[in-house]
N, C-alpha and C. Protein backbone atom coordinates (compact mmCIF):
# COMPACT_ATOMS: atom_id res chain seq x y z
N UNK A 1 65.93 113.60 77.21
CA UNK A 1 65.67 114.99 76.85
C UNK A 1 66.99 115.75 76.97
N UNK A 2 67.41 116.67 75.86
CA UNK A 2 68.54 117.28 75.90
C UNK A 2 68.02 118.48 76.96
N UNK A 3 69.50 118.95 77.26
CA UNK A 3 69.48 120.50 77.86
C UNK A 3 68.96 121.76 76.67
N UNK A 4 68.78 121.66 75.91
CA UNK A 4 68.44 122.85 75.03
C UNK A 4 66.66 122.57 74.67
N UNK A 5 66.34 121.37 74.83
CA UNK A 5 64.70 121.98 75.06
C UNK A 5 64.44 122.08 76.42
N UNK A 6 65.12 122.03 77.60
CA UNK A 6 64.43 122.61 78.51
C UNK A 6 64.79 123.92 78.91
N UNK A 7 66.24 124.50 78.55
CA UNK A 7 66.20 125.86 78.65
C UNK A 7 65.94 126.85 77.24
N UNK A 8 65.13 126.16 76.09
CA UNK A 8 65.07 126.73 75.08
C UNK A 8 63.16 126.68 75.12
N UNK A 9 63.05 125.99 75.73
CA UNK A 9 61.09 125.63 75.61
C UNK A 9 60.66 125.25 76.79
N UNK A 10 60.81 124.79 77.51
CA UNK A 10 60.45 124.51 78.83
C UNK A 10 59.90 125.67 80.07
N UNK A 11 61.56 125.78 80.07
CA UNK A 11 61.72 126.91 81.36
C UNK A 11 60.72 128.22 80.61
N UNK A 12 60.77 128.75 79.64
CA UNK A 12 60.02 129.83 79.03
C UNK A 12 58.98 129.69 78.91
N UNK A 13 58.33 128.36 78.92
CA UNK A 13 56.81 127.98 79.36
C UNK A 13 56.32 127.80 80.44
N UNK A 14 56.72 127.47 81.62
CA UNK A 14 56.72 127.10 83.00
C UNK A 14 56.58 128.49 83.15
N UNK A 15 57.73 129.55 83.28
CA UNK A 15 58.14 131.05 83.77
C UNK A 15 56.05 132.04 83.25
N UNK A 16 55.84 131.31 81.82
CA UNK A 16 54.52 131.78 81.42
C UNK A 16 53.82 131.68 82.27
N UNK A 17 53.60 130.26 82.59
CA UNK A 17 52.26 130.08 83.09
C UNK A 17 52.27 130.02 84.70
N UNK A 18 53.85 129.83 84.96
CA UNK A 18 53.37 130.88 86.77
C UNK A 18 53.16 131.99 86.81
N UNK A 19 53.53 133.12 86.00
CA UNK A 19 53.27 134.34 86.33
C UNK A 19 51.71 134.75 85.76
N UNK A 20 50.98 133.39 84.72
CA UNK A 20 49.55 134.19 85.07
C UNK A 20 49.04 133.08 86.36
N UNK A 21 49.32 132.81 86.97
CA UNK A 21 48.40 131.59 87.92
C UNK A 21 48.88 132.83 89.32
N UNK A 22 50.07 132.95 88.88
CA UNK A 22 50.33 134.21 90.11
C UNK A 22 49.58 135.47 89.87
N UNK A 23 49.89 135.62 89.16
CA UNK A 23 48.60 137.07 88.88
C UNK A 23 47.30 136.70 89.55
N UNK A 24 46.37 135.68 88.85
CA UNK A 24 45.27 135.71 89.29
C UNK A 24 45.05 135.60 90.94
N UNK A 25 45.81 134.67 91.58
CA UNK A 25 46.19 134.95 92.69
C UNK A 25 46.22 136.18 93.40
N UNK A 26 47.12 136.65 93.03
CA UNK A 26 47.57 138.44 93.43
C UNK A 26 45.68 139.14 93.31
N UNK A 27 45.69 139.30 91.87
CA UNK A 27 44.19 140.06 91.91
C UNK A 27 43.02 139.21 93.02
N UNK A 28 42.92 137.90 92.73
CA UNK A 28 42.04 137.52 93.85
C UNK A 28 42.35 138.17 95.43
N UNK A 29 43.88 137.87 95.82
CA UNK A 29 43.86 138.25 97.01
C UNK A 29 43.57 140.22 97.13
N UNK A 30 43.75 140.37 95.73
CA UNK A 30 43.52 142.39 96.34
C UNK A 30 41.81 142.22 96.13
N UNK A 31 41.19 141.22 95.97
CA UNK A 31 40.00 141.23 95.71
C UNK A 31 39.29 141.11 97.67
N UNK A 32 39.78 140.50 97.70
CA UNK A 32 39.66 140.05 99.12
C UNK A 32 39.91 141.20 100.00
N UNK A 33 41.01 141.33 99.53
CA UNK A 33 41.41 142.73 100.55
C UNK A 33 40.17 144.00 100.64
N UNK A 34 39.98 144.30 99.36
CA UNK A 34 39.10 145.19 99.15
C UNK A 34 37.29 144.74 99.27
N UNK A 35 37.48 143.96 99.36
CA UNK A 35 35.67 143.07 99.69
C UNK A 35 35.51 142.05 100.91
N UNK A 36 36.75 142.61 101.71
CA UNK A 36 36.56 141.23 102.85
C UNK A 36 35.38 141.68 104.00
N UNK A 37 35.39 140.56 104.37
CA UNK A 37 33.56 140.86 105.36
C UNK A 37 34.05 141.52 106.86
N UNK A 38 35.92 141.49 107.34
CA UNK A 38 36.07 141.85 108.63
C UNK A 38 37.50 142.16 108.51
N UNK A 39 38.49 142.47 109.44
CA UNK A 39 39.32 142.50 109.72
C UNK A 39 40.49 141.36 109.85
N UNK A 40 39.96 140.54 110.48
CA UNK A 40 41.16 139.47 110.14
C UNK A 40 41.39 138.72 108.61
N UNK A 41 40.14 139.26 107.96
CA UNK A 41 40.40 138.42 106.44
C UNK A 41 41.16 139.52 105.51
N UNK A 42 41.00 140.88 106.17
CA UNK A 42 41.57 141.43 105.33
C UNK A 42 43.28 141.91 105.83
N UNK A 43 43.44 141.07 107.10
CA UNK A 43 44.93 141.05 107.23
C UNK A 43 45.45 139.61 106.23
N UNK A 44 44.63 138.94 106.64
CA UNK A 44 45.19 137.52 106.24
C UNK A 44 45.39 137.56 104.26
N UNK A 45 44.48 138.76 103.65
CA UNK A 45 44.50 139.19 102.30
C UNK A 45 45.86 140.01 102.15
N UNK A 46 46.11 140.73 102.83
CA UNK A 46 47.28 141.70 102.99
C UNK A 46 48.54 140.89 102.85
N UNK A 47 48.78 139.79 103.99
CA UNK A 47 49.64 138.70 104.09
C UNK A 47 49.90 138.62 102.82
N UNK A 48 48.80 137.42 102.23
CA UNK A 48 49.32 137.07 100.69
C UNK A 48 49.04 137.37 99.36
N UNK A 49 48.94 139.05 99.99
CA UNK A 49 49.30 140.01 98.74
C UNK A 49 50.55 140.27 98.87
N UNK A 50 51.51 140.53 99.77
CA UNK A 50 52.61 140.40 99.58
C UNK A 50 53.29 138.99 99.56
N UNK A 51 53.11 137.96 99.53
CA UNK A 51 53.16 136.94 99.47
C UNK A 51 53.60 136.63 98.05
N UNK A 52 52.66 136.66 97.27
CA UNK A 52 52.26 136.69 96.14
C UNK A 52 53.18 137.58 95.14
N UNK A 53 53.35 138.82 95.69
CA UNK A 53 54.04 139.78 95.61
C UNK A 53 55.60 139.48 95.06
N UNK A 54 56.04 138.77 96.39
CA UNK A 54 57.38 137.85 96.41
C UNK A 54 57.79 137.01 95.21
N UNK A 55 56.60 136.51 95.25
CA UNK A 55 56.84 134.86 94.42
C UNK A 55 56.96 136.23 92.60
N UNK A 56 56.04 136.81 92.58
CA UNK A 56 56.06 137.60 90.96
C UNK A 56 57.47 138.01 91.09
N UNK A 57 58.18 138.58 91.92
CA UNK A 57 59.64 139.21 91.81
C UNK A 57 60.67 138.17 91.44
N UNK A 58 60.57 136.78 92.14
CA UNK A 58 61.30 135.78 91.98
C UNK A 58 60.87 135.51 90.59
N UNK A 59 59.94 135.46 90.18
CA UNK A 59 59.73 134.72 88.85
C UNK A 59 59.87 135.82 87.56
N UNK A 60 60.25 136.97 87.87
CA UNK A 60 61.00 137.95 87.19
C UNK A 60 62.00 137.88 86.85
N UNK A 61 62.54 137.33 88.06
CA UNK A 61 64.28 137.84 88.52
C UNK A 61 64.68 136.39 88.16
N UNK A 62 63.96 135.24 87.98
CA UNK A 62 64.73 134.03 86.83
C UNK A 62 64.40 134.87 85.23
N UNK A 63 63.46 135.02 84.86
CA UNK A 63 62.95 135.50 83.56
C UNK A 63 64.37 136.85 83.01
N UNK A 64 64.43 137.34 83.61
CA UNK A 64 65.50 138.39 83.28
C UNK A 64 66.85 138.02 84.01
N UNK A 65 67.14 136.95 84.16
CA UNK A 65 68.79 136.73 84.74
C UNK A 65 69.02 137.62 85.85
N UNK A 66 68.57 138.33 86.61
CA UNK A 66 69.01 139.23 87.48
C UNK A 66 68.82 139.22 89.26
N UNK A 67 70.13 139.50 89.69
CA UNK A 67 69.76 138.73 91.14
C UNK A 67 68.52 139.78 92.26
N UNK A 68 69.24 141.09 91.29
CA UNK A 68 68.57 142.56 92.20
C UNK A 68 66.92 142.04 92.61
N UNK A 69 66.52 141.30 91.42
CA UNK A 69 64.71 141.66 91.97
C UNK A 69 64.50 140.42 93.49
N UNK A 70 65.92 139.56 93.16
CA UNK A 70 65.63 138.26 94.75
C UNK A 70 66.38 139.63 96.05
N UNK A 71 66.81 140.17 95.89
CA UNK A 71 67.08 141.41 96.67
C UNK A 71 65.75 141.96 97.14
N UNK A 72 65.59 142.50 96.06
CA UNK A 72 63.63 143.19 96.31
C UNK A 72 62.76 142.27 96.85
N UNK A 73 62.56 141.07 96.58
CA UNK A 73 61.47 140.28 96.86
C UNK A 73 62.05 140.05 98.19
N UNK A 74 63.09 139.97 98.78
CA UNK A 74 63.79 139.65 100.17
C UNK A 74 63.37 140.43 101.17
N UNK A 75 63.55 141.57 100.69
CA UNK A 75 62.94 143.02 101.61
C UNK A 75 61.34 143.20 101.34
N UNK A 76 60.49 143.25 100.86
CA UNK A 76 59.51 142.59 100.71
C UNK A 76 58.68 141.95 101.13
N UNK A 77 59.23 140.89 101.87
CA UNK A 77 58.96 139.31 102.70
C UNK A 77 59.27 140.25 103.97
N UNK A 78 60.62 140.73 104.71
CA UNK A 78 60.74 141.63 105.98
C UNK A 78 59.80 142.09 105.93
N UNK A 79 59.33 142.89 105.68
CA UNK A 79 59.05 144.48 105.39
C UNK A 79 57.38 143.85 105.68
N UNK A 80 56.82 142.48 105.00
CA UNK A 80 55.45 142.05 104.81
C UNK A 80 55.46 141.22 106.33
N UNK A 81 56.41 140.45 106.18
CA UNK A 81 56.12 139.87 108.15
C UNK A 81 56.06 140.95 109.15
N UNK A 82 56.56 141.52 109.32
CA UNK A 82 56.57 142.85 110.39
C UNK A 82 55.61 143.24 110.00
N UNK A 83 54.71 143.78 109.47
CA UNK A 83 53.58 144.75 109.13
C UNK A 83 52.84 143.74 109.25
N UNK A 84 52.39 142.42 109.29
CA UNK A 84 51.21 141.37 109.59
C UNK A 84 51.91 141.13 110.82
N UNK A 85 52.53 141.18 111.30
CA UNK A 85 52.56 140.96 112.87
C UNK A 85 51.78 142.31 113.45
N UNK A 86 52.41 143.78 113.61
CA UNK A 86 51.99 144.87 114.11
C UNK A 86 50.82 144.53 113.71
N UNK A 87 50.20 144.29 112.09
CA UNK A 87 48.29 144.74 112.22
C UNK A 87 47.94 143.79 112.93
N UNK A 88 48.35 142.31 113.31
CA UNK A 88 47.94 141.79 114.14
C UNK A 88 47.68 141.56 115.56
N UNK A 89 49.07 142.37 115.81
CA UNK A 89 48.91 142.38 117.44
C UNK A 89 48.17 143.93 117.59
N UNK A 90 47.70 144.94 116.85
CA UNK A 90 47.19 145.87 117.01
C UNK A 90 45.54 145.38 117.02
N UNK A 91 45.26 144.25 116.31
CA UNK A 91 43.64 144.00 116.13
C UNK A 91 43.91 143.23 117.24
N UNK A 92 44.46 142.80 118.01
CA UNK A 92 43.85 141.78 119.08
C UNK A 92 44.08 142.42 120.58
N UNK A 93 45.11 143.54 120.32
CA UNK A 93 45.13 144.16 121.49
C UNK A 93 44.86 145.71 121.65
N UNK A 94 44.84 146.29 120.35
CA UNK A 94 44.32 147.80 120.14
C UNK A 94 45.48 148.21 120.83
N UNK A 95 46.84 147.82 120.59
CA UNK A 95 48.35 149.05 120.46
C UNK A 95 48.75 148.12 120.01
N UNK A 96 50.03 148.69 119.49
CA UNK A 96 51.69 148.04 118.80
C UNK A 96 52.63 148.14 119.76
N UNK A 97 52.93 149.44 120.32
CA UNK A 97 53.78 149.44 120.99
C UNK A 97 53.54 149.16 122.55
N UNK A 98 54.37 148.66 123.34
CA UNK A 98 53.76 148.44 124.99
C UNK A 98 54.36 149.36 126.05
């Protein structure tokens, strides 16, 4: 296989069909979020809505050559671990701070 059908047909098909398998993903997990039966499912929905979140920025940021959106999706991932830690240690101990 040459290099020009996989960056001429390949990669532009692959880049397709993760970003709808990621989508549905994404909507399932805001589905969850918004219909979960308790609290820990709807942290654990939160998690990998930003999760999910990440992976759509990365698969942007090959699709458009550009490094800025692995920047965004970087801060993102921070920004999503810290906030599932705090809601977590806030549901199991009712504070964040000690």
């Amino acid at each position: 296989m040459n290099d020009m059908t996989v960056s001429g047909f390949l990669l532009p098909a692959a880049l397709a069909i993760a970003f709808l398998l990621v989508s549905a993903a994404l909507l399932m997990s805001l589905a969850r979020l918004v219909l979960g039966p308790d609290e820990p499912d709807r942290i654990l929905a939160l998690d990998t809505l930003y999760v999910n979140t990440v992976a759509l920025l990365v698969l942007l940021g090959m699709q458009l050559g550009s490094n800025l959106y692995f920047e965004a999706a970087l801060l993102i991932a921070l920004f999503g671990f810290v906030g599932t830690v705090a809601l977590a240690k806030f549901l199991t101990r009712g504070d964040i701070i000690e």
